[in-house]
Structures are given as structure tokens and as C-alpha cells.
Protein backbone atom coordinates (compact mmCIF):
# COMPACT_ATOMS: atom_id res chain seq x y z
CA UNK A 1 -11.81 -4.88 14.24
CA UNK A 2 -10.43 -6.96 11.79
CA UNK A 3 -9.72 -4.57 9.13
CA UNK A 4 -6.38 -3.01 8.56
CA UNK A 5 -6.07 0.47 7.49
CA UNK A 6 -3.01 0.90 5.50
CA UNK A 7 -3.53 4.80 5.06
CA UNK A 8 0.27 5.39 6.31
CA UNK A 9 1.93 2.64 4.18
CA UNK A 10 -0.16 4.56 1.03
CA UNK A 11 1.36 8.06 2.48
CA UNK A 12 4.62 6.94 2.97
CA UNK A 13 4.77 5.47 -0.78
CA UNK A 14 3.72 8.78 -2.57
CA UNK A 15 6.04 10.77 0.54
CA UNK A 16 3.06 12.80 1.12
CA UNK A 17 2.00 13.98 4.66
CA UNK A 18 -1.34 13.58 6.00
CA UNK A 19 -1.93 17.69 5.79
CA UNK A 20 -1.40 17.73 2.46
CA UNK A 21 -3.59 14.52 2.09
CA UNK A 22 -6.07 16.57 4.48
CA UNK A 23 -5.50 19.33 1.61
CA UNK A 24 -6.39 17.85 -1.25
CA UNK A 25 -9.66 15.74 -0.34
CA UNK A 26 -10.92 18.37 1.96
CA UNK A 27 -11.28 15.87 4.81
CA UNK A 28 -10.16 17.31 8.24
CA UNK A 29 -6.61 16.32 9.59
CA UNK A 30 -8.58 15.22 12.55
CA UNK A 31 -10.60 13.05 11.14
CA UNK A 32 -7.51 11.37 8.53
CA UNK A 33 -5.43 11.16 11.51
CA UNK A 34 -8.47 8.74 13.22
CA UNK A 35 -8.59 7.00 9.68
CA UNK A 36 -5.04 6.57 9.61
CA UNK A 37 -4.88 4.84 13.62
CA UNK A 38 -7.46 2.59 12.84
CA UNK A 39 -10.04 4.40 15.43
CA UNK A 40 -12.81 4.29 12.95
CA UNK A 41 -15.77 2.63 12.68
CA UNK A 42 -16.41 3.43 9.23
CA UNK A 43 -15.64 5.10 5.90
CA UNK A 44 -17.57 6.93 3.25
CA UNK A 45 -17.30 5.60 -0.31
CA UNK A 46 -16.58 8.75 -1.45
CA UNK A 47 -14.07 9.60 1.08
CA UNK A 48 -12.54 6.48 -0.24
CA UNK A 49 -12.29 7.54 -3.54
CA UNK A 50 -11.17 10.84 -2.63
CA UNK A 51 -8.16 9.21 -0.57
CA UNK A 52 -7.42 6.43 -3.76
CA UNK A 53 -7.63 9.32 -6.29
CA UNK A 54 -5.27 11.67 -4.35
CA UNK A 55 -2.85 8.78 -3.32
CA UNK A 56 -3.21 6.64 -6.78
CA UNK A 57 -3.87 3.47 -5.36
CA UNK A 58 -6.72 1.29 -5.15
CA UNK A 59 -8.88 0.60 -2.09
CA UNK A 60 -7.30 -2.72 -1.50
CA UNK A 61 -3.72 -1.07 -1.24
CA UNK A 62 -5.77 0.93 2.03
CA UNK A 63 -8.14 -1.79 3.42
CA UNK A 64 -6.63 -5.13 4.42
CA UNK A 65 -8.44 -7.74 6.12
CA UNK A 66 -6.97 -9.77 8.82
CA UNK A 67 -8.07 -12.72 10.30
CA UNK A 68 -8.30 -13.08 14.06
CA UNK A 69 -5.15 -15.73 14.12
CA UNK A 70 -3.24 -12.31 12.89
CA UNK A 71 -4.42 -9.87 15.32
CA UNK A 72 -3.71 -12.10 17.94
CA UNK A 73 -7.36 -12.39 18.82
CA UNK A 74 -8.17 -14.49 22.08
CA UNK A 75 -12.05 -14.86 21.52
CA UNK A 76 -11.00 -17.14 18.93
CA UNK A 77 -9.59 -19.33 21.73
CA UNK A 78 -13.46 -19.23 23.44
């Protein structure tokens, strides 16, 4: 995929662990902790906004996009 999730970097900025991030937008820990590895598919605006209101950052500061030169992607080479 060749979006970055930047959900620690956000965490890390406002020292807040992803429990009490679980806490306060009443997503589970299980699914933040997926969110926050990258093992997701997709997110729900509101989710989103949830996430940006509780960490005080913007959606950019979560979603990055990176090319595939970055990632290191080889179906680039095909």
C-alpha cells in the first residue's frame, strides 16, 4: 500500500499511549493497534476525526503518501 500511517509519530508527539488514545475515541485497542502497523485497508472519516481531534493534528500529520521509489517497490521495475 502506498500510504503511510503516521499514527505513532502523532502519539509519540502528544506522549500519549495508544490505550488512552483507544480511551478517548472509543475505538478498540485492537483495532488502533492494526491502524497504527499499517494492516488496514481502510479508515472511517469519522474515526479520522476522532483520532485528529484527540491527538490535535490534522489528517495529513497521520496519512502520508509514498511513492513506490520510497517503499522500495519492485513492480515498478516490471
Amino acid at each position: 500500500m502506498s500510504i503511510r500511517i503516521n499514527l505513532d509519530v502523532e502519539l509519540a508527539k502528544k506522549k500519549m499511549s495508544l490505550t488512552e488514545l483507544s480511551q478517548q475515541v472509543g475505538v478498540s485497542l485492537t483495532n488502533l493497534s492494526l491502524l497504527k502497523t499499517g494492516k488496514v485497508k481502510a479508515i472511517r472519516f469519522s474515526t479520522l476525526e476522532a483520532i485528529c481531534r484527540a491527538l490535535e493534528c490534522q489528517p495529513g500529520d497521520l496519512l502520508e503518501f509514498v511513492s513506490g521509489d520510497a517503499r522500495g517497490d519492485e513492480q515498478n521495475e516490471k
